[in-house]
Protein backbone atom coordinates (compact mmCIF):
# COMPACT_ATOMS: atom_id res chain seq x y z
CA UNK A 1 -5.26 32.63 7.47
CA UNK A 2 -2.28 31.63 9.37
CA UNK A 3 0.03 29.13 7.56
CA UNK A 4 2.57 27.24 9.97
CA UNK A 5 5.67 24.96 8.83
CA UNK A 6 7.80 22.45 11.02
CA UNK A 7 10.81 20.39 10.20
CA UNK A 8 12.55 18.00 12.09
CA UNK A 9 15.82 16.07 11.41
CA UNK A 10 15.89 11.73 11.88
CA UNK A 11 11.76 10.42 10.13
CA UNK A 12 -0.88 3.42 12.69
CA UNK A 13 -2.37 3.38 10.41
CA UNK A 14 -6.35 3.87 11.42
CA UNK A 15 -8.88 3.31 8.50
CA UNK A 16 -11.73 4.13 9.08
CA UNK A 17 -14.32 2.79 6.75
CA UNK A 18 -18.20 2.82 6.78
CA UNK A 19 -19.95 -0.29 8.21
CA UNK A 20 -20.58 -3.43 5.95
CA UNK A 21 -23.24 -2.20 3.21
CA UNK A 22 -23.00 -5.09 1.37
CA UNK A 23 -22.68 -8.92 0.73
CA UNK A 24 -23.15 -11.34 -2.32
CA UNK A 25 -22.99 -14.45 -2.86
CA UNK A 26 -19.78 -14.88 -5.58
CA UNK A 27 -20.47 -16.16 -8.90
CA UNK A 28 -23.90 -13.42 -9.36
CA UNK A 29 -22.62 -11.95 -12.49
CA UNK A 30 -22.25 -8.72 -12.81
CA UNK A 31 -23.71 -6.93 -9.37
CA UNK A 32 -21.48 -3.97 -8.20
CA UNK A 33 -21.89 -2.95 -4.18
CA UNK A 34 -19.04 -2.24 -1.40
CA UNK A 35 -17.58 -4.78 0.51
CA UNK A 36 -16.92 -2.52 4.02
CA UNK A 37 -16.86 -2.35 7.71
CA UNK A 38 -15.11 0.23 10.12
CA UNK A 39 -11.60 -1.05 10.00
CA UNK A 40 -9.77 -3.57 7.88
CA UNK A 41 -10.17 -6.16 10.01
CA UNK A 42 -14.25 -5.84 9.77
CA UNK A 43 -13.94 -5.08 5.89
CA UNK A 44 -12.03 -8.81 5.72
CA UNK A 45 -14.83 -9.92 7.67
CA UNK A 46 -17.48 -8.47 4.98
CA UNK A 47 -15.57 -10.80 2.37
CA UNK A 48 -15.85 -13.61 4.02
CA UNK A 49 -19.46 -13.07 4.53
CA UNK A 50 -20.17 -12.35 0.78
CA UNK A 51 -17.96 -15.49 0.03
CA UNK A 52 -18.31 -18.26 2.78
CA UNK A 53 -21.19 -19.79 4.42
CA UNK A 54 -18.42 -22.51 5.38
CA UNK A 55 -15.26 -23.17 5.48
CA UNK A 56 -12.71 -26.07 6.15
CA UNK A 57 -9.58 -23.58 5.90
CA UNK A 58 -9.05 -20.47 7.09
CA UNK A 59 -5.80 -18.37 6.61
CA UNK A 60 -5.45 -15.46 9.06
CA UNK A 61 -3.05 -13.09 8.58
CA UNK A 62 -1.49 -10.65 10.91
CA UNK A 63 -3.66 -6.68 10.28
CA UNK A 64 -0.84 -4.76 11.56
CA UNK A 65 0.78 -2.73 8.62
CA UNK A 66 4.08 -3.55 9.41
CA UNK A 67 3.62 -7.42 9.03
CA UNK A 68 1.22 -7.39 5.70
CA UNK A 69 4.85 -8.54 4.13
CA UNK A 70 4.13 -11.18 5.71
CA UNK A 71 1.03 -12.43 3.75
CA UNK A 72 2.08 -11.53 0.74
CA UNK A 73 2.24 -15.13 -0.45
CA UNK A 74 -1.11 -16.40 0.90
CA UNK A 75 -3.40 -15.98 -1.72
CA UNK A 76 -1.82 -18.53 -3.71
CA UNK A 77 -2.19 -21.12 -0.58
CA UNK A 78 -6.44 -19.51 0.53
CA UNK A 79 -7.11 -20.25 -3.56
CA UNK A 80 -5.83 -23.88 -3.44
CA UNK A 81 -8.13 -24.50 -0.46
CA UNK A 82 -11.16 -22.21 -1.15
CA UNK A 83 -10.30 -20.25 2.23
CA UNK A 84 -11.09 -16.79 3.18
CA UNK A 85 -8.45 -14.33 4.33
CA UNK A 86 -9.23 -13.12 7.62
CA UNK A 87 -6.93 -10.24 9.46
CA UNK A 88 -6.18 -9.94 13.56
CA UNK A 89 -3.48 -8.22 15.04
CA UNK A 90 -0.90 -10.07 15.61
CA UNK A 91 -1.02 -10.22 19.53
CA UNK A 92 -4.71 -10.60 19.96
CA UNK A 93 -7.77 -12.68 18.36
CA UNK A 94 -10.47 -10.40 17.16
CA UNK A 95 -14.03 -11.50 18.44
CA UNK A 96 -15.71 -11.25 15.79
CA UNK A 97 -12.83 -13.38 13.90
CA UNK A 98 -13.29 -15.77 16.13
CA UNK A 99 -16.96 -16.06 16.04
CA UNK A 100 -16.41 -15.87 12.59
CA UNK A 101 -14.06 -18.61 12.37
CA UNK A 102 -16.68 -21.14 14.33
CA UNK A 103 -19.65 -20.25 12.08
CA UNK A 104 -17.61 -21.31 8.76
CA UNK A 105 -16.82 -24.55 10.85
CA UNK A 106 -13.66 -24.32 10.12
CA UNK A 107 -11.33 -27.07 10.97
CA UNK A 108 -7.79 -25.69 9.95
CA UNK A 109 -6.51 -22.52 10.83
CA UNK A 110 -3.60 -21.64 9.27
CA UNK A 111 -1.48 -18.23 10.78
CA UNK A 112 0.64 -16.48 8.87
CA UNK A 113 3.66 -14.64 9.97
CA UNK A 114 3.65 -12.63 12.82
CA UNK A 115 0.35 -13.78 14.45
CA UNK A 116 1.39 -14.76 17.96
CA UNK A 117 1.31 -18.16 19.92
CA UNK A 118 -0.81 -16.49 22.05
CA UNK A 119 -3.31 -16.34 19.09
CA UNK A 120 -2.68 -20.04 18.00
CA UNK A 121 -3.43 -21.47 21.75
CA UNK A 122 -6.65 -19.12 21.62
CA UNK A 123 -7.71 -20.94 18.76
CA UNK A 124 -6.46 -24.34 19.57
CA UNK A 125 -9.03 -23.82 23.24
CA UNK A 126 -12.02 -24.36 20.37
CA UNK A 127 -12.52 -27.60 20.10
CA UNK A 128 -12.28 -29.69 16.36
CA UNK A 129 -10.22 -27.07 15.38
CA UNK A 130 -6.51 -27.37 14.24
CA UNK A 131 -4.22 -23.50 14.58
CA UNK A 132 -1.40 -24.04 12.32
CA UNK A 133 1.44 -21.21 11.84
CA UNK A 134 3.68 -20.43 9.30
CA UNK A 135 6.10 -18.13 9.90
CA UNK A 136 10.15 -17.96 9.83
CA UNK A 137 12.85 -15.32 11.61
CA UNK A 138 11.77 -12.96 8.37
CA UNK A 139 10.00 -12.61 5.89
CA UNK A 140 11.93 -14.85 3.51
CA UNK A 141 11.22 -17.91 5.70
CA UNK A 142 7.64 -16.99 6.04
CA UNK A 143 7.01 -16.66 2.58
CA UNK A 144 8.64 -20.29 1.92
CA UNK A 145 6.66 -21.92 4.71
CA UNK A 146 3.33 -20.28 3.08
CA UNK A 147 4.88 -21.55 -0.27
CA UNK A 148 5.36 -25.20 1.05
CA UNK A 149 2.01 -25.80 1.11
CA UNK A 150 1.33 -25.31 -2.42
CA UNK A 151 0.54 -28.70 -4.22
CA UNK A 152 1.85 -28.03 -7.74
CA UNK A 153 2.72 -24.64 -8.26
CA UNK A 154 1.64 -23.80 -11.96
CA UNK A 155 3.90 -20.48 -12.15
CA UNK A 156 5.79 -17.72 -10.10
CA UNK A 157 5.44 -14.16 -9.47
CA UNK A 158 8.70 -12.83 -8.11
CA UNK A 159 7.69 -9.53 -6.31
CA UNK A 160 10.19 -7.15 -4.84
CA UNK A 161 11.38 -8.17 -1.12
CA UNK A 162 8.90 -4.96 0.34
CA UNK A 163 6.82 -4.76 -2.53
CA UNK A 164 3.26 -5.26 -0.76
CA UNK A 165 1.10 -2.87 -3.57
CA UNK A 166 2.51 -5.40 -6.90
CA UNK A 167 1.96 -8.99 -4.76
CA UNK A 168 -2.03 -7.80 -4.49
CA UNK A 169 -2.01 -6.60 -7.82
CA UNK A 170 -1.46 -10.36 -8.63
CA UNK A 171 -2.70 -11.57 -5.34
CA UNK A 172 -6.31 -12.54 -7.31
CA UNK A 173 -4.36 -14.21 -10.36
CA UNK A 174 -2.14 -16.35 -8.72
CA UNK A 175 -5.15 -17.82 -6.24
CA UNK A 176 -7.05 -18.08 -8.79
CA UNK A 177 -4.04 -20.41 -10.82
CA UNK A 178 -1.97 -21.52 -8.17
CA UNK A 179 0.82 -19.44 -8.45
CA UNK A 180 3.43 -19.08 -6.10
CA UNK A 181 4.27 -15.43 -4.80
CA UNK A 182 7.96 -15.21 -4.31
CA UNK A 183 10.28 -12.55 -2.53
CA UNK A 184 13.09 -11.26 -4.47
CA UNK A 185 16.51 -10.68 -1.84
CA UNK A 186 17.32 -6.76 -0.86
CA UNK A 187 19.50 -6.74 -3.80
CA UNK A 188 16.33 -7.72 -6.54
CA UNK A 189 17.62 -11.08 -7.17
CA UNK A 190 15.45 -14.56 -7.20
CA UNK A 191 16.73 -18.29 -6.54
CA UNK A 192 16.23 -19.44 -9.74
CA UNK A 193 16.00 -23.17 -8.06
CA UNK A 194 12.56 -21.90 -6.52
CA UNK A 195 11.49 -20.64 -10.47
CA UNK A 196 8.16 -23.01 -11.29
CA UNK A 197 6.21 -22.83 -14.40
CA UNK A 198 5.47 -20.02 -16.27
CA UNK A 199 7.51 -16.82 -14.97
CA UNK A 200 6.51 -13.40 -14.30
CA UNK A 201 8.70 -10.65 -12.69
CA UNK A 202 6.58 -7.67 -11.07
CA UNK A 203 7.29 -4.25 -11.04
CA UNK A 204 10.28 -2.84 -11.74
CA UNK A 205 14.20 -3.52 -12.69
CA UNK A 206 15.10 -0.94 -9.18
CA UNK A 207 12.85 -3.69 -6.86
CA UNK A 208 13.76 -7.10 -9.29
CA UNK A 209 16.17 -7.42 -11.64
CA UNK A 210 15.39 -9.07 -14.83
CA UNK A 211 15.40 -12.78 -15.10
CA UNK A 212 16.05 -14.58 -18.16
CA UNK A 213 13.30 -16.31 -19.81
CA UNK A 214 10.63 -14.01 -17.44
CA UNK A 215 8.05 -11.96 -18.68
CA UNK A 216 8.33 -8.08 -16.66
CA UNK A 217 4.75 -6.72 -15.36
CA UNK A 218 6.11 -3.42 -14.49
CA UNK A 219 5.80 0.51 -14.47
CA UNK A 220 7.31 3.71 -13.24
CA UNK A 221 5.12 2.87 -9.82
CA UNK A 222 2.48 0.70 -7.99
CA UNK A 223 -0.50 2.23 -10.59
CA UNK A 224 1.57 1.63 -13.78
CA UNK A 225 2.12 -1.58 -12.45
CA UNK A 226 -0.99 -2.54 -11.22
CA UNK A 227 -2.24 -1.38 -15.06
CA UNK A 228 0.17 -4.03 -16.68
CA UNK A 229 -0.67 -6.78 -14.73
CA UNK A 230 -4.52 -5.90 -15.39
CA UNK A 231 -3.57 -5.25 -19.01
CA UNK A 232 -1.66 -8.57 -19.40
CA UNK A 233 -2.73 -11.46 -17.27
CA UNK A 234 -6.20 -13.53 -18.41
CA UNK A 235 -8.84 -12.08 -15.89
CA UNK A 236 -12.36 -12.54 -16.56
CA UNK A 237 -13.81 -8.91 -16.52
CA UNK A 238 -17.68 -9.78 -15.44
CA UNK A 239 -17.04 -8.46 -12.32
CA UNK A 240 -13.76 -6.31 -11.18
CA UNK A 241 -12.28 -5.48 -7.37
CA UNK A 242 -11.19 -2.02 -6.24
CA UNK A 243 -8.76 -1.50 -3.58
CA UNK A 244 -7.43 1.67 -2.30
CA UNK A 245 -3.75 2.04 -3.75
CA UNK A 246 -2.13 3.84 -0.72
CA UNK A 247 -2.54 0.90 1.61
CA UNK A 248 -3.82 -1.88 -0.17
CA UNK A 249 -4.32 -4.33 2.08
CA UNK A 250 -7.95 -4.93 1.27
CA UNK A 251 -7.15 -6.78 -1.74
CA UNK A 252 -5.06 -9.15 0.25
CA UNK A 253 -8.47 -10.13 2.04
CA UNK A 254 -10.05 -10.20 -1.40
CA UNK A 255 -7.80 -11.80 -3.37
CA UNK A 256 -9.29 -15.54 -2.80
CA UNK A 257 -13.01 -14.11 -3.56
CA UNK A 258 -12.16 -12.30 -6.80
CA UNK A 259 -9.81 -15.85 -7.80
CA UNK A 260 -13.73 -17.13 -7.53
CA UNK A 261 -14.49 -15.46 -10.30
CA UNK A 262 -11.36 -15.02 -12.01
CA UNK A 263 -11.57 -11.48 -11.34
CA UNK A 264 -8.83 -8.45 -11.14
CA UNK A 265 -8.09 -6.26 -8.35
CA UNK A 266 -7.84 -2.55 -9.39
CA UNK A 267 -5.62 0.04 -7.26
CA UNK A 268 -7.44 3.35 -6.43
CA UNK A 269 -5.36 7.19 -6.04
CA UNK A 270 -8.11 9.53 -4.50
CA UNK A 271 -11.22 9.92 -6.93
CA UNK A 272 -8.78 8.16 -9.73
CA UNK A 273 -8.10 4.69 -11.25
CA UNK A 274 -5.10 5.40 -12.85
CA UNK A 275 -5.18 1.64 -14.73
CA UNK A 276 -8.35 2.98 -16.90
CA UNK A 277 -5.61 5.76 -18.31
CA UNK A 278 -4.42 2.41 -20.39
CA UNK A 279 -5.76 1.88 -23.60
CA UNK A 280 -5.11 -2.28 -23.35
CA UNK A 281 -6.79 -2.23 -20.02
CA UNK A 282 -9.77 -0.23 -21.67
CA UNK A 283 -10.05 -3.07 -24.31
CA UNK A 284 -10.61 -5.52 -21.77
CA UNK A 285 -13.65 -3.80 -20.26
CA UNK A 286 -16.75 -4.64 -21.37
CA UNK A 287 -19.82 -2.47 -20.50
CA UNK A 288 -21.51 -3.40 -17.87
CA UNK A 289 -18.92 -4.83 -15.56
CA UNK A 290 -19.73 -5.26 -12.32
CA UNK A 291 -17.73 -3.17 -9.49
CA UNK A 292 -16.88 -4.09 -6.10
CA UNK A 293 -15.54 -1.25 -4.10
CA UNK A 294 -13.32 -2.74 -1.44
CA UNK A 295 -13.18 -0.45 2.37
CA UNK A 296 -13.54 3.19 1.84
CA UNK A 297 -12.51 3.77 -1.42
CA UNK A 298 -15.03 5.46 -3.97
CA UNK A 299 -18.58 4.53 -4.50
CA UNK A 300 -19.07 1.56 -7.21
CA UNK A 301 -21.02 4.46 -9.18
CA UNK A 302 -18.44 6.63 -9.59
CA UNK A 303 -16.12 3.94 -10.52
CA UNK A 304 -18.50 2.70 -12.96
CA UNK A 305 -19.10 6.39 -14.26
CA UNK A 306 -15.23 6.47 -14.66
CA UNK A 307 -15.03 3.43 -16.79
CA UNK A 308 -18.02 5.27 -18.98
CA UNK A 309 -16.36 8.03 -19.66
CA UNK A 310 -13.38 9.04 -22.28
CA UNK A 311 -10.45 7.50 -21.46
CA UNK A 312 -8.29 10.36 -19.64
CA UNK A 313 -5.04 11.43 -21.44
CA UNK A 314 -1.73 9.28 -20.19
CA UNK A 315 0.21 11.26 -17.70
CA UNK A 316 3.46 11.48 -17.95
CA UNK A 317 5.39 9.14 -15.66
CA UNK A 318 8.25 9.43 -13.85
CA UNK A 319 11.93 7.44 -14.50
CA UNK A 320 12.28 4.34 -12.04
CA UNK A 321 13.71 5.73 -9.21
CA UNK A 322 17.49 5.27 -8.77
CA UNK A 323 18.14 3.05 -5.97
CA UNK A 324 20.71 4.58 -3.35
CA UNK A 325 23.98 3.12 -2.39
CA UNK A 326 23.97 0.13 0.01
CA UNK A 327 24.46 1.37 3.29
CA UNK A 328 27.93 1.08 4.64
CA UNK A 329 26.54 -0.54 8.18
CA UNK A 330 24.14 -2.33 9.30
CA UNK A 331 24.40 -1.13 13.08
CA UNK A 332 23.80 2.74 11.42
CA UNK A 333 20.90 4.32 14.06
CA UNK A 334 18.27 6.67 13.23
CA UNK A 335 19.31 10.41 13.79
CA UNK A 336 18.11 11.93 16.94
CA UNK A 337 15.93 15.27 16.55
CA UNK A 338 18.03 18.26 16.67
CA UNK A 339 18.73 20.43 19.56
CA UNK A 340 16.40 23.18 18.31
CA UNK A 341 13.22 23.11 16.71
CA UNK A 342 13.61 25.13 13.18
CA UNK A 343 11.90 28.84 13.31
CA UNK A 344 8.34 28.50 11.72
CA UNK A 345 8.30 30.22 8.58
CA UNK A 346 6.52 33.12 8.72
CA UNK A 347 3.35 34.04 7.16
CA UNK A 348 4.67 37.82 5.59
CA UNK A 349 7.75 36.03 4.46
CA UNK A 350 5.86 33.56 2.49
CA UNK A 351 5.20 33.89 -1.66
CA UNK A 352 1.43 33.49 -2.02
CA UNK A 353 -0.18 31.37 -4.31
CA UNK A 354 -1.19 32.07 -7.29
CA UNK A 355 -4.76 30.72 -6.65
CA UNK A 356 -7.05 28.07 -4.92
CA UNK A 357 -6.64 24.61 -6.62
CA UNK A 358 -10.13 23.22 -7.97
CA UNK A 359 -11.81 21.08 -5.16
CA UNK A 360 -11.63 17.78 -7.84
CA UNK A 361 -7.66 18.32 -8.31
CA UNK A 362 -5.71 15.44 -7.02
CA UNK A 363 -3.40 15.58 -3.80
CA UNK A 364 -1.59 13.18 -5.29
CA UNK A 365 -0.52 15.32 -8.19
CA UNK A 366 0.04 18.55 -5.91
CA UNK A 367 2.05 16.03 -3.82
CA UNK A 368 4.13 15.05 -7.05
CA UNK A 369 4.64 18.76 -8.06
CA UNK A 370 5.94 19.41 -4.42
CA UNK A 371 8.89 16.85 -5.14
CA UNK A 372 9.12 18.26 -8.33
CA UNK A 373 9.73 21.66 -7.20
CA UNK A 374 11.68 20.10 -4.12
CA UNK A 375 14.02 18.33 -6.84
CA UNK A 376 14.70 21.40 -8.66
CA UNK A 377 15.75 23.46 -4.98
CA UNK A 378 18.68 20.90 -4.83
CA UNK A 379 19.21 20.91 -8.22
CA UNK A 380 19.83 25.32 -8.50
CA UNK A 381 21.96 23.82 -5.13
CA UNK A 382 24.11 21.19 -7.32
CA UNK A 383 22.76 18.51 -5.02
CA UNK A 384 21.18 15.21 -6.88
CA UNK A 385 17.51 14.70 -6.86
CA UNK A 386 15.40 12.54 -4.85
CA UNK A 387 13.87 9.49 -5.37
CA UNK A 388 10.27 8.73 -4.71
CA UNK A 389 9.00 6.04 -2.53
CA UNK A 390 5.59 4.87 -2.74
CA UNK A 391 5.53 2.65 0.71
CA UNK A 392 7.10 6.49 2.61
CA UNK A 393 4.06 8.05 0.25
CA UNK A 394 2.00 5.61 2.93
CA UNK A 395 3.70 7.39 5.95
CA UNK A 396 3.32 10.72 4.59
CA UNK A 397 -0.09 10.25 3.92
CA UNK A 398 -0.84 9.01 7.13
CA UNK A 399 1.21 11.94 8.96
CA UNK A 400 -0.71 14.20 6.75
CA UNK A 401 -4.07 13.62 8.41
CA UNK A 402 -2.77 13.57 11.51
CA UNK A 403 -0.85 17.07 10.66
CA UNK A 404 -4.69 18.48 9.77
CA UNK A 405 -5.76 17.92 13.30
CA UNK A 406 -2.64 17.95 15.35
CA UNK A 407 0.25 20.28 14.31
CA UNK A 408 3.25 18.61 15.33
CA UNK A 409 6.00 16.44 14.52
CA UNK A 410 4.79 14.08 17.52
CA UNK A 411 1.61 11.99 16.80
CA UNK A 412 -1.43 12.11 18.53
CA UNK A 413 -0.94 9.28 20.65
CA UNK A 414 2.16 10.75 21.71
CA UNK A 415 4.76 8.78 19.64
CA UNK A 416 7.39 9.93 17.04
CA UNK A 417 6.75 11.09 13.53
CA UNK A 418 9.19 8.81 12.40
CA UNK A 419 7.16 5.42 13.94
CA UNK A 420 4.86 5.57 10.74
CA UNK A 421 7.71 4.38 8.98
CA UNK A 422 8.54 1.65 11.46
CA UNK A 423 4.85 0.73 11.17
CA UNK A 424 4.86 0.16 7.79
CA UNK A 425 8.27 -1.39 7.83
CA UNK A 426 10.61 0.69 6.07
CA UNK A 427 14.20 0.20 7.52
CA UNK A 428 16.66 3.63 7.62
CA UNK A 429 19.93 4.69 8.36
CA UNK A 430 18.34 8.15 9.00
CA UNK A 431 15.31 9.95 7.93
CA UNK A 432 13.37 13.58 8.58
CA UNK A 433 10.11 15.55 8.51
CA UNK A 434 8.90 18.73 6.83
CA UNK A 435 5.35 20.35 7.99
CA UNK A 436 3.44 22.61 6.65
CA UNK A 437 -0.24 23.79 6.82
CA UNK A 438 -2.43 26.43 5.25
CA UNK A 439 -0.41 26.93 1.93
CA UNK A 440 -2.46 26.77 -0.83
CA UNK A 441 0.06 25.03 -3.33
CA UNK A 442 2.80 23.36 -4.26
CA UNK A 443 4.81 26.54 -5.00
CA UNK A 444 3.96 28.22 -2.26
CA UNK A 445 4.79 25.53 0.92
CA UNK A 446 8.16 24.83 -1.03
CA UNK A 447 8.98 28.67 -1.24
CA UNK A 448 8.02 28.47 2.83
CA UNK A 449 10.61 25.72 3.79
CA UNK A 450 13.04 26.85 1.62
CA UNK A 451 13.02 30.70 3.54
CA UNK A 452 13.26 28.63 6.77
CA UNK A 453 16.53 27.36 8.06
CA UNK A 454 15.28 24.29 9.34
CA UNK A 455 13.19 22.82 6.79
CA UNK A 456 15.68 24.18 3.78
CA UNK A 457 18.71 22.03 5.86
CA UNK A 458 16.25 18.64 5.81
CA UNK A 459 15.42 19.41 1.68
CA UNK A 460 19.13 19.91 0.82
CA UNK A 461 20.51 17.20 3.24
CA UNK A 462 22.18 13.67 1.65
CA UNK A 463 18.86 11.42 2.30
CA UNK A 464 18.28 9.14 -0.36
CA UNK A 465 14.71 9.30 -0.51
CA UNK A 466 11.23 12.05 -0.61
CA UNK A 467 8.00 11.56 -0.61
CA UNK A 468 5.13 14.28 0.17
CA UNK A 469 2.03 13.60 1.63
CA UNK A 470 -0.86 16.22 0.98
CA UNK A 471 -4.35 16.31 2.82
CA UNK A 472 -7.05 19.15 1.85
CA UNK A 473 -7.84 20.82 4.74
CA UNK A 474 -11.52 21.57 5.81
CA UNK A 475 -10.97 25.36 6.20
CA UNK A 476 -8.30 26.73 4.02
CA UNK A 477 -5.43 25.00 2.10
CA UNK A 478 -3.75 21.77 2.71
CA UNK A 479 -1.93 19.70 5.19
CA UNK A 480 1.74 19.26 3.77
CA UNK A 481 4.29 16.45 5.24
CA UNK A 482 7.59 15.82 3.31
CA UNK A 483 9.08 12.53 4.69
CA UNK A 484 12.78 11.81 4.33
CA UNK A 485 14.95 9.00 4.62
CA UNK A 486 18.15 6.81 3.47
CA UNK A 487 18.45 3.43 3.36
CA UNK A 488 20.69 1.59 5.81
């Protein structure tokens, strides 16, 4: 079997999810079903539905991945008025949110962030209804304007300023309690003018910095964290939510229905729910809890079979990553590919692997061991290590698939590598790309870059950050993306 690497030097997301299967009227106990349709704007659409026959309010939030920052404060504003969460992109009104919109009879409209006047005049044509937006030059103004319409706040979650995995992991909680959702600066400090109520910072001291008299819900990354704020906030546990972790942007759609019910919104890694590793969050659980799987994440019956079984052992997590020094500019530009493509590595001069990983291992943990073994390269090359970054683990993830069925650094529809991070956000002084596909392990895709000029320059280069994204492919092996950057 041929095994092929590719590196380049600088640095969309499609789901696709099976149509709606289900819908429930909230407040039925303990049933367990999927909440689903073929894209996230349809599965936001299935929430509604199992939620809403009618509406006054409506907050509609931009789909695209690189504006979700956006909305990170809206659940707190769709609990206080009993509103769905609905998702367009941001330059065009989805029909069926439209239709949608009319059928709840909805009278206010609010749009959040980057949805376009375009948008608001579309939905200012139907008549009765009123298209209000709030939205500021960034993301700190938009989350204030969303904020301003709180009557009350009861408390404050201060999230970190790109954060989007620990807001949803709240999202539910502070709908369900009016609490405010606030953005920490780039730095990880709060205004402690805008501090209301009881205080909770999220995640953890590299994204917000402590704050005196607040209590941390944090871990070593969006799971741990996601299992602290499960373990410690007061959900009701009749019925639970479960969101893929990677790009969790289904629990901002069902954050107002599981506030309905006081519920919590699990994150999902692959076939895993890495918050039922935690013995508190175990306690909580009582048997027969309903499960609503959110999009295409697993079925609710092996998510219940999961919470049946023995608690797995705790994995060992890593440090807090070490955040990099502020850049120096803020006019730095991306690096431009270089001149030459790096010589694919090739197959004879490859180490083979010591064996075929089960078909139930994780990718996620042979992603983890491949910036393990990267770290330890630099480290035999007196370099420092890496720091993981679980929003780039979204990009490489996504570049992944698209590595499976189109080898290359550009994407299918013909654009850079490096747009997957602009899509989802992430802002770089310069960044790069490792390929690989057919290896059949960590060891052996690491041992590959590092005999090939190109790809061993990008893992021993000054970027700040890794992180490796790892798709099983259908034939042999895997689909392997490392994804570099620093900050700017």
């Amino acid at each position: 079997m041929v095994k092929k690497c590719m590196a380049l030097l600088l640095v969309l997301t499609l789901a696709l999810w099976p149509a709606p299967v289900w819908a429930a009227e909230a407040g039925t106990g303990a049933a367990s079903g999927r909440l689903a349709g073929n894209d996230r704007i349809a599965t936001a659409l299935a929430i509604c539905e199992a939620g809403w026959e009618t509406a006054p309010v409506v907050i509609l939030a931009a789909a695209d991945q690189a504006n979700l920052v956006d909305s990170l404060s809206a659940a707190a504003l769709a609990g206080q008025e009993n509103a769905p969460i609905l998702l367009t992109y941001k330059n065009s009104l989805a029909l069926g949110v439209k239709a949608r919109i009319q059928a709840l009879g909805a009278r206010t409209v609010y749009l959040v962030g980057a949805v376009s006047d375009a948008v608001a005049a579309e939905l200012r044509d139907i008549e009765g209804l009123q298209a209000e937006k709030l939205a500021g030059p960034d993301r700190w103004a938009t989350e204030k304007a969303v904020n301003a319409k709180l009557t009350g706040a009861r408390g404050t979650f201060v999230v970190g300023y790109n954060a989007i995995p620990d807001a949803l992991s709240v999202a539910s909680y502070a709908a369900a309690h009016r609490f405010q959702i606030i953005l920490a600066d780039r730095d990880g400090t709060a205004d402690a003018s805008r501090l209301t109520g009881t205080v909770y910072v999220v995640g953890g001291p590299a994204v917000v910095e402590d704050i005196a008299g607040a209590t941390r819900l944090g871990g070593a990354d969006r799971y741990a964290t996601n299992a602290a704020v499960v373990a410690a906030l007061d959900f009701q546990f009749d019925r639970s939510f479960f969101a893929g972790g990677a790009s969790p942007v289904d629990a901002l759609a069902a954050s107002s229905l599981a506030a309905r019910t006081g519920s919590a919104v699990f994150l999902t890694r692959g076939a895993e729910v890495p918050a039922l590793s935690d013995s508190a969050v175990r306690e909580k659980i009582p048997a027969g809890m309903g499960v609503i799987a959110l999009g295409g994440v697993m079925d609710p019956e092996t998510i219940t079979a999961l919470i049946a079984a023995p608690a797995p052992p705790a994995q060992p997590t890593q440090p807090p990553p070490t955040q990099p020094a502020q850049p120096q500019t803020t006019t730095a530009l991306p690096e431009q590919p270089a001149a030459t493509q790096p010589e694919a590595a090739r197959p004879e001069e490859t180490p083979e692997a010591s064996g075929t990983p089960a078909p139930e291992e994780s990718t996620y943990a042979v992603a983890r061991e491949v910036f393990d073994l990267t770290n330890a390269e630099r480290a035999q090359n007196g370099l420092p290590p890496f720091a993981w970054d679980d929003v780039l683990y979204e990009a490489a993830q996504i570049r992944a698939a698209e590595v499976d069925q189109f080898f290359d650094h550009t994407r299918p529809d013909g654009s850079s590598c490096f747009t997957a991070l602009d899509e989802l956000g992430l802002v770089y002084a310069s960044a790069g790309e490792n390929i690989a596909a057919g290896y059949r392990d960590a060891a052996g895709v690491v041992a590959g870059w590092m005999d090939s000029p190109g790809h061993r320059a990008n893992i021993l280069k000054d970027f700040g950050y890794l992180a490796v994204g790892v798709v099983k492919k259908a034939d042999y092996g895997y689909a392997f993306v490392q994804l570099f950057y620093s900050a700017r």
